[in-house]
C-alpha atoms as a PDB file:
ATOM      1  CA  UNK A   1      38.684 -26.393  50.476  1.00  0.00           C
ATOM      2  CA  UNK A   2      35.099 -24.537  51.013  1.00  0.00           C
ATOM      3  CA  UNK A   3      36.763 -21.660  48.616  1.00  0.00           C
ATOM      4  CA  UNK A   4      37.301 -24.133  46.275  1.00  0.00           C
ATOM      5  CA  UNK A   5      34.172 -25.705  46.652  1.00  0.00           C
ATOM      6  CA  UNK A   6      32.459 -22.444  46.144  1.00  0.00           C
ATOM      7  CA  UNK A   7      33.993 -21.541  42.251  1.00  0.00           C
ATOM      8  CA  UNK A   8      30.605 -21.316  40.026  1.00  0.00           C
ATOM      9  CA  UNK A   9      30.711 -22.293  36.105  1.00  0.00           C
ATOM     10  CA  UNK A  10      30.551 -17.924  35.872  1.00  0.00           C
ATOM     11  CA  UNK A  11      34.161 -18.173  37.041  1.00  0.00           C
ATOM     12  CA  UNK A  12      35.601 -19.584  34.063  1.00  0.00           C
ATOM     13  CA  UNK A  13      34.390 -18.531  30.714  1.00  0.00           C
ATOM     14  CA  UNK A  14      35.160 -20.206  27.238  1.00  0.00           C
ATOM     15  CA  UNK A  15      35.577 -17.967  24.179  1.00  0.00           C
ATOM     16  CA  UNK A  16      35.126 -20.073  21.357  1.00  0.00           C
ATOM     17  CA  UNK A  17      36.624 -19.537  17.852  1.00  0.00           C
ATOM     18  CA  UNK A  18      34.917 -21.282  14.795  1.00  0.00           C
ATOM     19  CA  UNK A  19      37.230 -22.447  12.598  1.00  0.00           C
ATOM     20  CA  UNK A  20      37.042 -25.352   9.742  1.00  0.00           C
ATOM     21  CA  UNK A  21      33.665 -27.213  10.012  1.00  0.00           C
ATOM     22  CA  UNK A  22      35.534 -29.715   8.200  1.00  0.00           C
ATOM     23  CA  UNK A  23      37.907 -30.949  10.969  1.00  0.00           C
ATOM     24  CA  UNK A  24      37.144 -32.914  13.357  1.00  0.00           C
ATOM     25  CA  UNK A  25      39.808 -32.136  15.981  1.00  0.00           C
ATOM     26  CA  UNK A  26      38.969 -29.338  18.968  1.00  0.00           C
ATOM     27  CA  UNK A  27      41.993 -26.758  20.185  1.00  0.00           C
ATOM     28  CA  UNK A  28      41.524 -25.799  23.545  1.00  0.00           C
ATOM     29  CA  UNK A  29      44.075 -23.076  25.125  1.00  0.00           C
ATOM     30  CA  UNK A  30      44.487 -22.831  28.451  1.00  0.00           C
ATOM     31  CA  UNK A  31      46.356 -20.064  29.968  1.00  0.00           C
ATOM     32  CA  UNK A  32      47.643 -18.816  33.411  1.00  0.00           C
ATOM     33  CA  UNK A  33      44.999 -17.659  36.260  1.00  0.00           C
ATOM     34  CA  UNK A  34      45.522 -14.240  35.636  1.00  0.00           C
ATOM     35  CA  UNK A  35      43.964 -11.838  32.837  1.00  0.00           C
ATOM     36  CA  UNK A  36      46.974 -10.761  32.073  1.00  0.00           C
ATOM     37  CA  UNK A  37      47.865 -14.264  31.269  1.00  0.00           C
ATOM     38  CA  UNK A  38      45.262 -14.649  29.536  1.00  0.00           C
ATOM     39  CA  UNK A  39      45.957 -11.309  27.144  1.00  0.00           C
ATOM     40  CA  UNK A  40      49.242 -12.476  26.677  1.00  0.00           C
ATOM     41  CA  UNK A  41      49.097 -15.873  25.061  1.00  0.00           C
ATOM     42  CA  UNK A  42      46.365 -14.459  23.237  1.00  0.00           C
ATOM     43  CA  UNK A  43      48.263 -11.978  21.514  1.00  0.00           C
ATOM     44  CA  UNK A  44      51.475 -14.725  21.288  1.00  0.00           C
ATOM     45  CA  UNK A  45      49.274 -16.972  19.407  1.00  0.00           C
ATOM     46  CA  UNK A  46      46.720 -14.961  17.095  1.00  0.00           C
ATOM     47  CA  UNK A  47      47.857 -11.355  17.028  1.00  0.00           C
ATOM     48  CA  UNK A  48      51.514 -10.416  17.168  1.00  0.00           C
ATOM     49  CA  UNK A  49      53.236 -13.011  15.309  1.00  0.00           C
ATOM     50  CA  UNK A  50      53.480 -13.095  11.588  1.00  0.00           C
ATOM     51  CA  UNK A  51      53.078 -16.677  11.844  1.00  0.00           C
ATOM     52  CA  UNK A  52      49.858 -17.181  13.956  1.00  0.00           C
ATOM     53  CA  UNK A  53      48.172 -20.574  15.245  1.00  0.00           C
ATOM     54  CA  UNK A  54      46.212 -21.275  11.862  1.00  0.00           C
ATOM     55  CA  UNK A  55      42.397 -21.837  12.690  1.00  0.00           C
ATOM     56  CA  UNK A  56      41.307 -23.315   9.753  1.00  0.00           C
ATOM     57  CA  UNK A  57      42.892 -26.996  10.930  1.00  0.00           C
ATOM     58  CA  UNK A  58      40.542 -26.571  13.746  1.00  0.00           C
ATOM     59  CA  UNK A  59      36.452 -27.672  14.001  1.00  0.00           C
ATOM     60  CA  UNK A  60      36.743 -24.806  17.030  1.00  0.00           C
ATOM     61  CA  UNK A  61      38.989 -23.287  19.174  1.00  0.00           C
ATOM     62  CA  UNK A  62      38.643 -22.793  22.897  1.00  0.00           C
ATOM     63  CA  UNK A  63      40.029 -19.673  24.900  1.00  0.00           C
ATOM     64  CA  UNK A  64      39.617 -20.773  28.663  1.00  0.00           C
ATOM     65  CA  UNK A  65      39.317 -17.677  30.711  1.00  0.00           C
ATOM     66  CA  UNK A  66      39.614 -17.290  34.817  1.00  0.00           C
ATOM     67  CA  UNK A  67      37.987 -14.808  36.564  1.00  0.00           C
ATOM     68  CA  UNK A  68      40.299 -12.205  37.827  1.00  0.00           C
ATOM     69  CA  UNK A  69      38.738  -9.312  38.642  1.00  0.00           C
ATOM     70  CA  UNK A  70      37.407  -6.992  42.342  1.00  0.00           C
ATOM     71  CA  UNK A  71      34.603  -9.349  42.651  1.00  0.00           C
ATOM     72  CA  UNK A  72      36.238 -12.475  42.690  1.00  0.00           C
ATOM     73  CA  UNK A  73      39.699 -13.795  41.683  1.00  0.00           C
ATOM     74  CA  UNK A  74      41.067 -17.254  40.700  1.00  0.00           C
ATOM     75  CA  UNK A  75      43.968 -16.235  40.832  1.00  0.00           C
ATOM     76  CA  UNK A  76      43.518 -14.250  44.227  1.00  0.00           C
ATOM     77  CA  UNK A  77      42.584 -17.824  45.477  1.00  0.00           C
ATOM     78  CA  UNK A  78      45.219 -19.751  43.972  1.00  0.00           C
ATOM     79  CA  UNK A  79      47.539 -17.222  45.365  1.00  0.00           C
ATOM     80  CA  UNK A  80      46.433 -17.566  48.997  1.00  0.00           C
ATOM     81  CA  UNK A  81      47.704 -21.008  49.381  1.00  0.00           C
ATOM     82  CA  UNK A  82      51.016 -20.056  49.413  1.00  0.00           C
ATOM     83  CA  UNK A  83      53.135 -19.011  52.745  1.00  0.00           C
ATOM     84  CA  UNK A  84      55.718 -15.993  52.815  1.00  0.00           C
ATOM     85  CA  UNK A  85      58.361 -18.538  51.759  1.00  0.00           C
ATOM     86  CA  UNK A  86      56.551 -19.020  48.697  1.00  0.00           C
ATOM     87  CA  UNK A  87      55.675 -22.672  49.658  1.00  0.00           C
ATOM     88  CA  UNK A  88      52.193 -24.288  49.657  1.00  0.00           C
ATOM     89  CA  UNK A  89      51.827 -26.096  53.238  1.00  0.00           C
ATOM     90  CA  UNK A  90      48.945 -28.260  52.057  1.00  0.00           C
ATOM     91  CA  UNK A  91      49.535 -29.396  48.771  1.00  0.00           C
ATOM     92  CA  UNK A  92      46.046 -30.479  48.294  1.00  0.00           C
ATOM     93  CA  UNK A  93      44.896 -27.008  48.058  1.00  0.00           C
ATOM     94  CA  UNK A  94      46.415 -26.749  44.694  1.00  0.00           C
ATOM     95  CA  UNK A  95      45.616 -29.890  42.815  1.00  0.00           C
ATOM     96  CA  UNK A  96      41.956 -29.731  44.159  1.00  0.00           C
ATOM     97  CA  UNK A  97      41.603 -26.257  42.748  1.00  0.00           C
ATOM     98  CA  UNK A  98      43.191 -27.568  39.381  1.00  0.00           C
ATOM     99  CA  UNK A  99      40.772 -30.779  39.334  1.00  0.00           C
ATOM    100  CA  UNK A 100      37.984 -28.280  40.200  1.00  0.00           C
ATOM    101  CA  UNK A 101      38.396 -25.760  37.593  1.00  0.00           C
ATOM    102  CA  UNK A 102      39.099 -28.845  35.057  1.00  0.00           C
ATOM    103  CA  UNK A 103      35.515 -29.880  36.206  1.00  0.00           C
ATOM    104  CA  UNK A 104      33.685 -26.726  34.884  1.00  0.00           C
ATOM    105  CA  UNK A 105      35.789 -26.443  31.621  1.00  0.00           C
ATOM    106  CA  UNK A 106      34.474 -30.083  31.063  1.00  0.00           C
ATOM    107  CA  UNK A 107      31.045 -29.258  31.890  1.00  0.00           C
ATOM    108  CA  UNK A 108      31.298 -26.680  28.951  1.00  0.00           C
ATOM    109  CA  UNK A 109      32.271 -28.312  26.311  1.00  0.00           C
ATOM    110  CA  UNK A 110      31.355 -31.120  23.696  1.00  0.00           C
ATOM    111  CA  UNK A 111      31.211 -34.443  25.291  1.00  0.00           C
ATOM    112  CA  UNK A 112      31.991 -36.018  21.893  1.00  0.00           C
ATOM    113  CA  UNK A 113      34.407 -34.216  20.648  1.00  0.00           C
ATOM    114  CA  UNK A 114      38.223 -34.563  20.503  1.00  0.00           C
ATOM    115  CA  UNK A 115      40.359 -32.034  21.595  1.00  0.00           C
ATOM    116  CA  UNK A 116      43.971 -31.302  21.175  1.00  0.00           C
ATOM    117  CA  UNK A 117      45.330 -29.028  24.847  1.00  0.00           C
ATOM    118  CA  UNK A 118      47.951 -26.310  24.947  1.00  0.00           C
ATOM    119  CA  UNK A 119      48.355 -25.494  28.507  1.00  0.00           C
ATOM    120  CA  UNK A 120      50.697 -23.190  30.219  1.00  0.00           C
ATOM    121  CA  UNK A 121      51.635 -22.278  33.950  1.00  0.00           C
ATOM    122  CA  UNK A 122      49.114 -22.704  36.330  1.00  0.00           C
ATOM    123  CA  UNK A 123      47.187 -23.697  33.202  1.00  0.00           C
ATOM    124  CA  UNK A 124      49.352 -26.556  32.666  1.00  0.00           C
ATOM    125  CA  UNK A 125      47.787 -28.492  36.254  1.00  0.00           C
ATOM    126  CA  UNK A 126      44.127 -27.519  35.187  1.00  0.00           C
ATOM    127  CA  UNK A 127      45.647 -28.707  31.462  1.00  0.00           C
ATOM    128  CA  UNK A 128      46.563 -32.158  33.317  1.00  0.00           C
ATOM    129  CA  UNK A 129      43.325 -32.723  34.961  1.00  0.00           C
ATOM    130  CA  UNK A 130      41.077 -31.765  32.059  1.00  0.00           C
ATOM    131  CA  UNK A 131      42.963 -34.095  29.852  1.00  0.00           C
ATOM    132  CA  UNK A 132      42.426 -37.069  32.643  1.00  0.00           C
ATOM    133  CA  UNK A 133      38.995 -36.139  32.715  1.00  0.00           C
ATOM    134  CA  UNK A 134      38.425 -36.286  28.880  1.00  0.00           C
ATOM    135  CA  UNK A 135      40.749 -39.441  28.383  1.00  0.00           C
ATOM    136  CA  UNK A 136      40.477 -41.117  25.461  1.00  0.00           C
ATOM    137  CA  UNK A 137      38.856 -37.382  23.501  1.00  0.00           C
ATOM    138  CA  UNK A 138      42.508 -35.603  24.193  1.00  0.00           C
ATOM    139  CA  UNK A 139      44.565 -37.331  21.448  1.00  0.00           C
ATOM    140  CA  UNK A 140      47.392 -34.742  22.411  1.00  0.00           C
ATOM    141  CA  UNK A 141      48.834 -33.118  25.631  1.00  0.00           C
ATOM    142  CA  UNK A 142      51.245 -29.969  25.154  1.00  0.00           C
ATOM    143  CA  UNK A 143      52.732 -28.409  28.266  1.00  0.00           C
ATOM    144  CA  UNK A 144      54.536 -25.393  28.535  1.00  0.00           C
ATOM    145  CA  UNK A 145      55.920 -24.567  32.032  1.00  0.00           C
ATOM    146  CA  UNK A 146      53.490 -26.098  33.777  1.00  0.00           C
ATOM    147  CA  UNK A 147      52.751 -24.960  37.372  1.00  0.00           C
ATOM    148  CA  UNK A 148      52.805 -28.617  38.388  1.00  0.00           C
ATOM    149  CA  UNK A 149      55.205 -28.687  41.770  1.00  0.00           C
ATOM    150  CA  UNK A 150      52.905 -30.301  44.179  1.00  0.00           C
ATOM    151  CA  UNK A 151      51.021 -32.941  41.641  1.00  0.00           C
ATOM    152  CA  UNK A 152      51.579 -36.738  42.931  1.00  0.00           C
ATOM    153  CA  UNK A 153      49.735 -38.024  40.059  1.00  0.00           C
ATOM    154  CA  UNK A 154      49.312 -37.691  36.173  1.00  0.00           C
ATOM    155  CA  UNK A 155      48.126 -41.033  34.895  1.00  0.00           C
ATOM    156  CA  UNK A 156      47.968 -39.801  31.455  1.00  0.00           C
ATOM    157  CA  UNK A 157      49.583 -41.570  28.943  1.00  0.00           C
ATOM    158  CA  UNK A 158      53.020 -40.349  28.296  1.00  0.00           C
ATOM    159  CA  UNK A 159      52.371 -40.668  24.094  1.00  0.00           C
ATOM    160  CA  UNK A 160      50.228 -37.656  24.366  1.00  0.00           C
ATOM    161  CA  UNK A 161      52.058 -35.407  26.523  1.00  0.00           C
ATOM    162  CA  UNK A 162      54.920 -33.055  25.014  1.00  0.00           C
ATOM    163  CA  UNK A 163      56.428 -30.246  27.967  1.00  0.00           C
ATOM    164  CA  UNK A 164      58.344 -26.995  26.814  1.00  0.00           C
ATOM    165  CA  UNK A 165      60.193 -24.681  28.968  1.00  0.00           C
ATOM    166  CA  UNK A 166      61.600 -20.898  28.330  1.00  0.00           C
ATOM    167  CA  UNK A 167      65.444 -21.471  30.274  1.00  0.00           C
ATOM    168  CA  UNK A 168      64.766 -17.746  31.216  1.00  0.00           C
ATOM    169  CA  UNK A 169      61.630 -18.320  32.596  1.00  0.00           C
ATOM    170  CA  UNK A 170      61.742 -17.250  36.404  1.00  0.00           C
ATOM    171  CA  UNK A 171      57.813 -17.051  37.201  1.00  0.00           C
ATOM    172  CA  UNK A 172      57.456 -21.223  37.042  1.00  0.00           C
ATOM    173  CA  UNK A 173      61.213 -22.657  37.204  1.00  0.00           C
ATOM    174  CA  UNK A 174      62.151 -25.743  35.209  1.00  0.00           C
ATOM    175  CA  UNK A 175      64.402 -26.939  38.518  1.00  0.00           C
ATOM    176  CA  UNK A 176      61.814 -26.414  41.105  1.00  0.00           C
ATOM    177  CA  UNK A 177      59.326 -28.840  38.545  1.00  0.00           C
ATOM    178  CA  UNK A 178      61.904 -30.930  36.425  1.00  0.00           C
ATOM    179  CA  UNK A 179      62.225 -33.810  39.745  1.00  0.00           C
ATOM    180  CA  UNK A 180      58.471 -33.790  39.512  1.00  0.00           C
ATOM    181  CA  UNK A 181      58.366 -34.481  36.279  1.00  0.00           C
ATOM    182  CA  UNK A 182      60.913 -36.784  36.009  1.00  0.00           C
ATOM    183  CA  UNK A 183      59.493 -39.163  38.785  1.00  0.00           C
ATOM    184  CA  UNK A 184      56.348 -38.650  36.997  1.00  0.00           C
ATOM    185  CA  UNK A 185      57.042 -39.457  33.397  1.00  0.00           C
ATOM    186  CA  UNK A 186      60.108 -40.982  33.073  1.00  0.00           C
ATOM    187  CA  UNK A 187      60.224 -41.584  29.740  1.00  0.00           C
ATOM    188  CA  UNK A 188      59.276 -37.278  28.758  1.00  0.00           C
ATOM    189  CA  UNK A 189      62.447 -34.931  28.067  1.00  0.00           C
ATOM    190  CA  UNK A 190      61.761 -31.667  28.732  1.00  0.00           C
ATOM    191  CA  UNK A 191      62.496 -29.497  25.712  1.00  0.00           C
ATOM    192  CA  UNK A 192      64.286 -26.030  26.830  1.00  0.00           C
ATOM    193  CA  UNK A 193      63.727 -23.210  24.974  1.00  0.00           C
ATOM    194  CA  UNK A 194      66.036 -19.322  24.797  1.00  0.00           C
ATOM    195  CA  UNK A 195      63.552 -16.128  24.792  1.00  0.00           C
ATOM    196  CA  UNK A 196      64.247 -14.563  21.674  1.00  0.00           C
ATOM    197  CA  UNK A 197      65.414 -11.482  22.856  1.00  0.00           C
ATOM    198  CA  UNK A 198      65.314  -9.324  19.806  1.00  0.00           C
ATOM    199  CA  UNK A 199      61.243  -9.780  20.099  1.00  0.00           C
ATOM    200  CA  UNK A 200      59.713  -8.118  22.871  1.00  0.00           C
ATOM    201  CA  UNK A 201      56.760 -10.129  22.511  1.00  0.00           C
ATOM    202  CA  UNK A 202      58.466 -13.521  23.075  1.00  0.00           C
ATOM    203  CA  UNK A 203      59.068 -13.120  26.748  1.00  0.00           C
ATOM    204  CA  UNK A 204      59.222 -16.141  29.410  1.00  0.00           C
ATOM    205  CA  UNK A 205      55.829 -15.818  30.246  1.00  0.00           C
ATOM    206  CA  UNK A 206      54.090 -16.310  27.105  1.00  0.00           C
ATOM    207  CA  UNK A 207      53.821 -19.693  25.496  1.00  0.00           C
ATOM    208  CA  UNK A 208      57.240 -19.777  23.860  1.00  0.00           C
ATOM    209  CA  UNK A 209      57.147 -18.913  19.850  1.00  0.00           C
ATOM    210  CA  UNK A 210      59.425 -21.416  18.971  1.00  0.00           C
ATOM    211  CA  UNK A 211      57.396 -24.101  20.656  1.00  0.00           C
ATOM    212  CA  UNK A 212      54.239 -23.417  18.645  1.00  0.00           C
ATOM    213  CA  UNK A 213      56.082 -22.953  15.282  1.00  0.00           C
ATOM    214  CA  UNK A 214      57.939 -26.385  15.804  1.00  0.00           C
ATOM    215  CA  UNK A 215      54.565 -28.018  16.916  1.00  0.00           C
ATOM    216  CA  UNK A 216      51.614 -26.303  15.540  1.00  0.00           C
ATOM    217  CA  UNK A 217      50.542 -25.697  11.740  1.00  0.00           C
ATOM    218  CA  UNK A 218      50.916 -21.895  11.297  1.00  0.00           C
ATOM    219  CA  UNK A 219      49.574 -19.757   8.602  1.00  0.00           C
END
């Protein structure tokens, strides 16, 4: 808990995209712990795609970044809690480094501004926390493969929230989280997604193509 404690607003960064002054809605992405996570959606969203997340139906829109590097790691930390069985043995650890880290991406952003999340992986906890600490600013919730296997709690309402999953995807498993997510929102269906093999790009652990096109305005 002190190493949680001890994560500084320097440890997560926000790179900010300006967009269409005219909208009033907020996009904030949040990715994985790792850099490479971070690379990764980027590139899925904004680079590689022909269709790409379209920024003009956005005021702004937020990149949240972890620290992952030889000084410190997020990730590094996040990684720690788990035993050689792959198994966190307090289950605290987790959520209270997801409620922390949801804490400083609050603390950097607009308090009067609404937001829209995309959250993925570990992402998808600090996605959950941010959006409970934000309440009635997130109008919308969208999960994909959320690293949520220890969470006792969401308290979000289920209206907002829309989860995603790549079947393929071996790094977060749907059927270690699916009973989790079913005792916590009943009412959600997880939607289950194919990588598309014939594009490298669209692997399982990139926010899934297919989920953004269905969901998000593309140019």
């Amino acid at each position: 808990m002190d190493d949680i404690e001890k994560i500084s607003n320097e440890n997560i960064t926000i790179e900010t995209i300006e967009g269409n002054d005219k909208k009033d809605i907020e996009l904030i992405i949040i990715p994985g712990f790792s850099t490479s996570s971070y690379d990764r959606n980027f590139k899925t969203l904004f680079e590689y795609y022909d269709n790409k997340i379209n920024k003009q139906n956005y005021n702004k829109i937020h990149l949240i970044k972890f620290q992952d590097d030889d000084s410190y790691s997020i990730k590094r930390l996040h990684d720690s809690f788990f035993n050689s069985n792959n198994d966190i043995e307090d289950p605290n650890l987790e959520n209270n480094l997801y409620e922390k880290c949801a804490e400083i991406i609050q603390s950097k952003l607009n308090s009067e501004s609404k937001y829209i999340v995309l959250a993925k992986s570990a992402g998808g906890g600090v996605g959950i926390y941010l959006s409970k600490l934000l309440d009635e600013q997130v109008k919308k919730l969208y999960l994909f493969a959320p690293g949520i296997k220890y969470l006792n709690s969401i308290n979000i309402d289920e209206s907002k929230i829309i989860i995603g999953w790549n079947k393929e995807d071996t790094k977060v498993k749907m059927s270690n989280i699916k009973p989790i997510i079913n005792n916590l929102l009943p009412s959600i269906e997880i939607e289950v997604y194919s990588m598309n093999i014939k594009d490298e790009v669209d692997t399982q652990h990139e926010i899934n193509s297919q989920f953004i096109k269905k969901y998000f305005d593309l140019k």
